[in-house]
N, C-alpha and C. Protein backbone atom coordinates (compact mmCIF):
# COMPACT_ATOMS: atom_id res chain seq x y z
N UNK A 1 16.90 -7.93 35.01
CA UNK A 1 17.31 -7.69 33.65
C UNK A 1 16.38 -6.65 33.04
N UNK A 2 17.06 -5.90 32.29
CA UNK A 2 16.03 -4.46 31.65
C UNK A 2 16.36 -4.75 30.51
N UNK A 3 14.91 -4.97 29.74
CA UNK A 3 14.99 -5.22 28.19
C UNK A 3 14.64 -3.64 27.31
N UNK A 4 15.22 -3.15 26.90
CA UNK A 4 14.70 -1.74 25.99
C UNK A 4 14.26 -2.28 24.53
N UNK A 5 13.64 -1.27 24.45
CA UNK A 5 13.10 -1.52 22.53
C UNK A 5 14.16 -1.17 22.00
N UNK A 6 14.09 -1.32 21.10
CA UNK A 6 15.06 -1.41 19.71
C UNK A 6 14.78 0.01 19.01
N UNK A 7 15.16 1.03 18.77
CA UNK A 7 14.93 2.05 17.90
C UNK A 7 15.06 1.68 16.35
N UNK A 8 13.79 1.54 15.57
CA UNK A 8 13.83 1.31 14.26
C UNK A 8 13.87 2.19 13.47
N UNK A 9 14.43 2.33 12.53
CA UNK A 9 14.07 3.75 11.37
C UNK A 9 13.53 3.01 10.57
N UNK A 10 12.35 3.54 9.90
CA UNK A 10 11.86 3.45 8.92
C UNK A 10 12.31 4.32 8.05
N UNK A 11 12.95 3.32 6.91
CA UNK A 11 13.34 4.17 5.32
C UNK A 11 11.85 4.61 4.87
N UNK A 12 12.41 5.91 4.22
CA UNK A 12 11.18 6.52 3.08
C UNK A 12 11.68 5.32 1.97
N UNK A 13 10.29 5.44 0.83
CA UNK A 13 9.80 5.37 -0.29
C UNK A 13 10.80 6.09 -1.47
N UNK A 14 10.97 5.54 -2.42
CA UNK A 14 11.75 6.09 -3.25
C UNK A 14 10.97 6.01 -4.60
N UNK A 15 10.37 5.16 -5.10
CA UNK A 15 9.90 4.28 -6.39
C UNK A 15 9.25 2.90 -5.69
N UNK A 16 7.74 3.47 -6.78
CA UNK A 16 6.61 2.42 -6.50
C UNK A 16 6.19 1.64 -7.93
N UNK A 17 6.55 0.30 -7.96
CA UNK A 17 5.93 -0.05 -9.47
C UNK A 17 4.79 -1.67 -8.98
N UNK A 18 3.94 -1.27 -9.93
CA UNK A 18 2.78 -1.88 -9.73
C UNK A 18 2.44 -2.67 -11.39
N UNK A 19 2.77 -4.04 -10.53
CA UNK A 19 2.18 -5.17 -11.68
C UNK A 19 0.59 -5.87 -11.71
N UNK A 20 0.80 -6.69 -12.47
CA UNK A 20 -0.56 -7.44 -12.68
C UNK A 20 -0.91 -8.27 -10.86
N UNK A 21 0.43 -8.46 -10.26
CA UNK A 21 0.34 -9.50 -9.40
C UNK A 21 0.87 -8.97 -8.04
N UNK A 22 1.57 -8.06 -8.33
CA UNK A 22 2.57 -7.55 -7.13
C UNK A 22 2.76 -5.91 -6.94
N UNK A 23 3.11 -5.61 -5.97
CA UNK A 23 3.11 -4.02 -5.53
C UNK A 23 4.72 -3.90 -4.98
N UNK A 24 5.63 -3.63 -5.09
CA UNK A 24 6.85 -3.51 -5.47
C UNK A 24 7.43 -1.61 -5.06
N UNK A 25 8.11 -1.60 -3.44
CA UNK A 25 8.61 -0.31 -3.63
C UNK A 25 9.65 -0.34 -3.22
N UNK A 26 10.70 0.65 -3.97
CA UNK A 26 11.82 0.67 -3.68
C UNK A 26 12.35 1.82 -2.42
N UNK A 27 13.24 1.50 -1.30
CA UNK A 27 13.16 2.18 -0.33
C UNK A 27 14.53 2.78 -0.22
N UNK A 28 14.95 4.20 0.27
CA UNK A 28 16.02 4.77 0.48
C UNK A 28 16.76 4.08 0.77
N UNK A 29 17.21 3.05 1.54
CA UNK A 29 18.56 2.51 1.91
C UNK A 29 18.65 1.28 0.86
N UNK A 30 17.91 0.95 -0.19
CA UNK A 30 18.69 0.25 -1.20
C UNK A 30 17.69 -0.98 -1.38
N UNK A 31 16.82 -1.26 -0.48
CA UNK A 31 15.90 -2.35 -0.61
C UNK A 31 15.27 -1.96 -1.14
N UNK A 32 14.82 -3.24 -1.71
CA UNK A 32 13.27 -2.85 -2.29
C UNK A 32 11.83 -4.04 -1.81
N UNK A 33 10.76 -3.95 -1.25
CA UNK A 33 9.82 -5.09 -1.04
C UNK A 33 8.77 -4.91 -1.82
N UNK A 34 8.63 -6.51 -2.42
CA UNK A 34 7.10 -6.85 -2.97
C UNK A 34 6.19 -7.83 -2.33
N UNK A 35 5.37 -7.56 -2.57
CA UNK A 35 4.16 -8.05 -2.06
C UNK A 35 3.17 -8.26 -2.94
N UNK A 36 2.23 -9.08 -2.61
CA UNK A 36 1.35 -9.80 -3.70
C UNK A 36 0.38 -9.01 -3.57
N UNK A 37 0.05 -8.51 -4.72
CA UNK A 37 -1.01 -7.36 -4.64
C UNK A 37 -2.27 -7.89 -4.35
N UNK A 38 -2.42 -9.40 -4.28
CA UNK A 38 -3.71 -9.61 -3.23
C UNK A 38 -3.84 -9.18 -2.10
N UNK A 39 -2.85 -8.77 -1.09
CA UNK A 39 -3.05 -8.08 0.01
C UNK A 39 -4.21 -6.77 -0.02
N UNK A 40 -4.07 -6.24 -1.04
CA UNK A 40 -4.72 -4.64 -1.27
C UNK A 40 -5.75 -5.19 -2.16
N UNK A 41 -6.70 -5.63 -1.72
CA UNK A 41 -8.19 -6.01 -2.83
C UNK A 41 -8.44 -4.78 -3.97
N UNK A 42 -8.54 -3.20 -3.26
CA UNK A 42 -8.72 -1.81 -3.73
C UNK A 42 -8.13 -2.03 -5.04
N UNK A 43 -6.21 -2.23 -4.92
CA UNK A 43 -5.61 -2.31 -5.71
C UNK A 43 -6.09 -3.53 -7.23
N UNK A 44 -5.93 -5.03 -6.48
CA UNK A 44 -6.58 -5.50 -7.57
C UNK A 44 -7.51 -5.34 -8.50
N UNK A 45 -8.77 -4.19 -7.92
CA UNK A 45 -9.95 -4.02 -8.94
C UNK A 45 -9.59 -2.75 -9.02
N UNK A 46 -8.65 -2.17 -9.03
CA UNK A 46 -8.46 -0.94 -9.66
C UNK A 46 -7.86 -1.35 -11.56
N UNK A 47 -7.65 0.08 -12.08
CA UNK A 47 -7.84 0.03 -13.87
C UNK A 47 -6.20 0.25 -13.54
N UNK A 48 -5.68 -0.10 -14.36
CA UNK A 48 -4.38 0.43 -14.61
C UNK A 48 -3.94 2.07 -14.16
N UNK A 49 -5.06 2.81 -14.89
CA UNK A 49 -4.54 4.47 -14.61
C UNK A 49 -4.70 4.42 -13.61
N UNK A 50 -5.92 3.80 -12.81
CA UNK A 50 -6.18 3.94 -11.01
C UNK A 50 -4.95 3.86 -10.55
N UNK A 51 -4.31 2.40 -10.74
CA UNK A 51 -3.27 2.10 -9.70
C UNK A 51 -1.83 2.96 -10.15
N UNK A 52 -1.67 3.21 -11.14
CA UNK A 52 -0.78 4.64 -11.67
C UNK A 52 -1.07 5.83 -10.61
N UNK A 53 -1.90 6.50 -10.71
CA UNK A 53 -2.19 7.67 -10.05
C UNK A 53 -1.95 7.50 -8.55
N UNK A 54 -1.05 7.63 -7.85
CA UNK A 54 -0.55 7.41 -6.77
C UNK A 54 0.55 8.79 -6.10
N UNK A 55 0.31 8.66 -4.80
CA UNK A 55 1.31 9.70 -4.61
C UNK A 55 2.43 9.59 -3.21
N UNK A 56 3.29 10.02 -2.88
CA UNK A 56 4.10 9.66 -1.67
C UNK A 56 3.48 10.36 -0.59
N UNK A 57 3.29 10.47 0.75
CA UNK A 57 2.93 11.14 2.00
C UNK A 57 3.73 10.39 3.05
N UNK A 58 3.48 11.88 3.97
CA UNK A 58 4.63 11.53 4.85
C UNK A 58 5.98 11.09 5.16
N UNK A 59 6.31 12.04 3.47
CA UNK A 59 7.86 12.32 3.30
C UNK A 59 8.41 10.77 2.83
N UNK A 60 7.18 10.14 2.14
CA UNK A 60 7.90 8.88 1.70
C UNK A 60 7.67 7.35 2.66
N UNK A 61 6.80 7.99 3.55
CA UNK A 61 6.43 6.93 4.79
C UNK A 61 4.99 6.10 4.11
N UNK A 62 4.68 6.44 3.21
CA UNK A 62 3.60 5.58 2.85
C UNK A 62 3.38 6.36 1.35
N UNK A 63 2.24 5.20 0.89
CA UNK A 63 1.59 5.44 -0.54
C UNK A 63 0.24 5.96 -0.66
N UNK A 64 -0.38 6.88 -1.25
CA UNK A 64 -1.48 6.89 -1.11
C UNK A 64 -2.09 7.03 -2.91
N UNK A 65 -3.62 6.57 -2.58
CA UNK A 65 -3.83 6.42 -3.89
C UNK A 65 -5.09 7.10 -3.89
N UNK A 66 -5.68 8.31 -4.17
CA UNK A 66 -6.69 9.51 -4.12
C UNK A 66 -8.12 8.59 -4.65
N UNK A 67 -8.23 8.84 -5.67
CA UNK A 67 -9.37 7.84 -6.00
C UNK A 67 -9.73 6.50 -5.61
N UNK A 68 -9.18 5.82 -5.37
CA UNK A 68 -9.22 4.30 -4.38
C UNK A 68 -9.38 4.66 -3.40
N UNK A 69 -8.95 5.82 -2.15
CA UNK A 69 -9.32 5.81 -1.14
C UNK A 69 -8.18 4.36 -0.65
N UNK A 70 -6.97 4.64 -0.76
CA UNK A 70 -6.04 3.29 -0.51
C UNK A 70 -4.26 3.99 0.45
N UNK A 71 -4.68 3.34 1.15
CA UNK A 71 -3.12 4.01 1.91
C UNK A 71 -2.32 2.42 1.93
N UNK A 72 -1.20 2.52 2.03
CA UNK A 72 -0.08 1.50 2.01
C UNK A 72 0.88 2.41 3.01
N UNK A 73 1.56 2.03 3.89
CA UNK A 73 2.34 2.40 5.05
C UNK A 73 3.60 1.60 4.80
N UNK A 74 5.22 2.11 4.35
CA UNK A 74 6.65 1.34 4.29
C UNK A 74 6.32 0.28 5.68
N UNK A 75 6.02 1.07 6.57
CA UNK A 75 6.18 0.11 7.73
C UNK A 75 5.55 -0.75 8.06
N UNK A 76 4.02 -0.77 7.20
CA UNK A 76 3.41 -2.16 7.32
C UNK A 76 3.98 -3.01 6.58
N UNK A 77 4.40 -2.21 4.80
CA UNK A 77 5.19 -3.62 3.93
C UNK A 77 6.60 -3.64 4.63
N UNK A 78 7.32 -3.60 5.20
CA UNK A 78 8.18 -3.94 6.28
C UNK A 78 7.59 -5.08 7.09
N UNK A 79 6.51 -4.95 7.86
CA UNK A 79 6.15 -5.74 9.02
C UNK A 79 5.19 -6.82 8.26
N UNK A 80 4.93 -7.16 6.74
CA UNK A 80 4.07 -7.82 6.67
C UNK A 80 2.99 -7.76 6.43
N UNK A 81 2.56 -6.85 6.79
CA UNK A 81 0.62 -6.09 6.87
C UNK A 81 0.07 -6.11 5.87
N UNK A 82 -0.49 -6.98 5.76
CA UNK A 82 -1.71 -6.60 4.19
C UNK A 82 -2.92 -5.57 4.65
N UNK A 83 -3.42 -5.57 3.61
CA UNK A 83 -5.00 -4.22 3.91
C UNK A 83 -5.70 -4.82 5.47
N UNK A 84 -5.74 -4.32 5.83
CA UNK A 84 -6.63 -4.77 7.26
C UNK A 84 -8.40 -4.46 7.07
N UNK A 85 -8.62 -3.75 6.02
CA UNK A 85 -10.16 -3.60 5.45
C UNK A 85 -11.11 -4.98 5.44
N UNK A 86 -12.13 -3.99 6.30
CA UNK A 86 -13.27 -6.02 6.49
C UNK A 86 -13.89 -5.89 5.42
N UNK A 87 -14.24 -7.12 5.33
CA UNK A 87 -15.28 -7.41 4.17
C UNK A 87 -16.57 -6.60 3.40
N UNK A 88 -16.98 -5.91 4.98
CA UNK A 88 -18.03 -5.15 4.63
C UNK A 88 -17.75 -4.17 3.80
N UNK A 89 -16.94 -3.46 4.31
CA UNK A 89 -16.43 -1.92 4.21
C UNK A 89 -16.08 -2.24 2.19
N UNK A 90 -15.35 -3.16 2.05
CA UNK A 90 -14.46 -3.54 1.01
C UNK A 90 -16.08 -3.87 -0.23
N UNK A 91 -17.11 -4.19 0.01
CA UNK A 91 -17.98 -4.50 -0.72
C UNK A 91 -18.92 -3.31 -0.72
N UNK A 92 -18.95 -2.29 0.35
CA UNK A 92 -19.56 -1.04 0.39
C UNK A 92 -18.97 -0.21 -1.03
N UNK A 93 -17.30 -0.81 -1.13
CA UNK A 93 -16.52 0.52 -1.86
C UNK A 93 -16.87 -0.48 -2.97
N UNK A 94 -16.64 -2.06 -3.35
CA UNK A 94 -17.08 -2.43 -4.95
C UNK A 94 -18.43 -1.78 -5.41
N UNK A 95 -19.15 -1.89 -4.92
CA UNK A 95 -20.64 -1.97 -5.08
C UNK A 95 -20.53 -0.20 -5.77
N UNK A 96 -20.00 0.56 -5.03
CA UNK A 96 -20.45 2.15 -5.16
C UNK A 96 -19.38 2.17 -6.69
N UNK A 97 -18.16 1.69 -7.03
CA UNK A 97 -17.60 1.32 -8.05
C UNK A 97 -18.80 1.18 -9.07
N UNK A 98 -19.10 0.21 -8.63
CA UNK A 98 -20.36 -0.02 -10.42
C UNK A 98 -21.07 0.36 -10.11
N UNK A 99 -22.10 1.32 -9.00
CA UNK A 99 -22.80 2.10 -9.47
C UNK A 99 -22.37 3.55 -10.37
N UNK A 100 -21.15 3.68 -9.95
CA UNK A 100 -20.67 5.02 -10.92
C UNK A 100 -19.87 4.77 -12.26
N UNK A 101 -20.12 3.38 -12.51
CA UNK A 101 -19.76 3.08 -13.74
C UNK A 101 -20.81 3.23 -15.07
């Protein structure tokens, strides 16, 4: 028996809206997924304008957010994926936060 993969398309990004609780994007073929913006720590301690200032890359294949230093990938919120960032790394970036505050 010969099993083949499955050819997936990943939809682009269309519209990204960002709540108190959830990260919410709407995708070319009509879906839309949210996710609990605890996944993205970055996101939670970001200011409002932070998490505003956002931009599309890779033609809509992901989110990126310039000042956070924050990428979001359709195909991880597809597959589930929260931030994969360790602990360390994630307290390297709070810490340098309030020192430039």
């Amino acid at each position: 028996m010969t099993i083949s993969k499955a050819e997936i398309s990943v939809p682009a990004a269309v519209k990204v809206r960002i709540t108190s609780d959830a990260l919410t994007v709407e995708l070319r073929d009509g879906r839309a997924v949210s996710v609990p913006l605890a996944w993205y720590p970055r996101l939670v301690h970001a200011t409002t304008k932070e998490r505003g200032d956002w931009r599309f890359i890779g033609k809509g294949q992901g989110i990126h957010w310039k000042e956070l230093d924050e990428d979001v990938s359709v195909e991880g919120l597809l597959a589930g994926r929260h931030s994969s960032e360790n602990q360390a790394s994630f307290k390297r970036w709070l810490d340098g936060r309030a020192r430039n505050k």
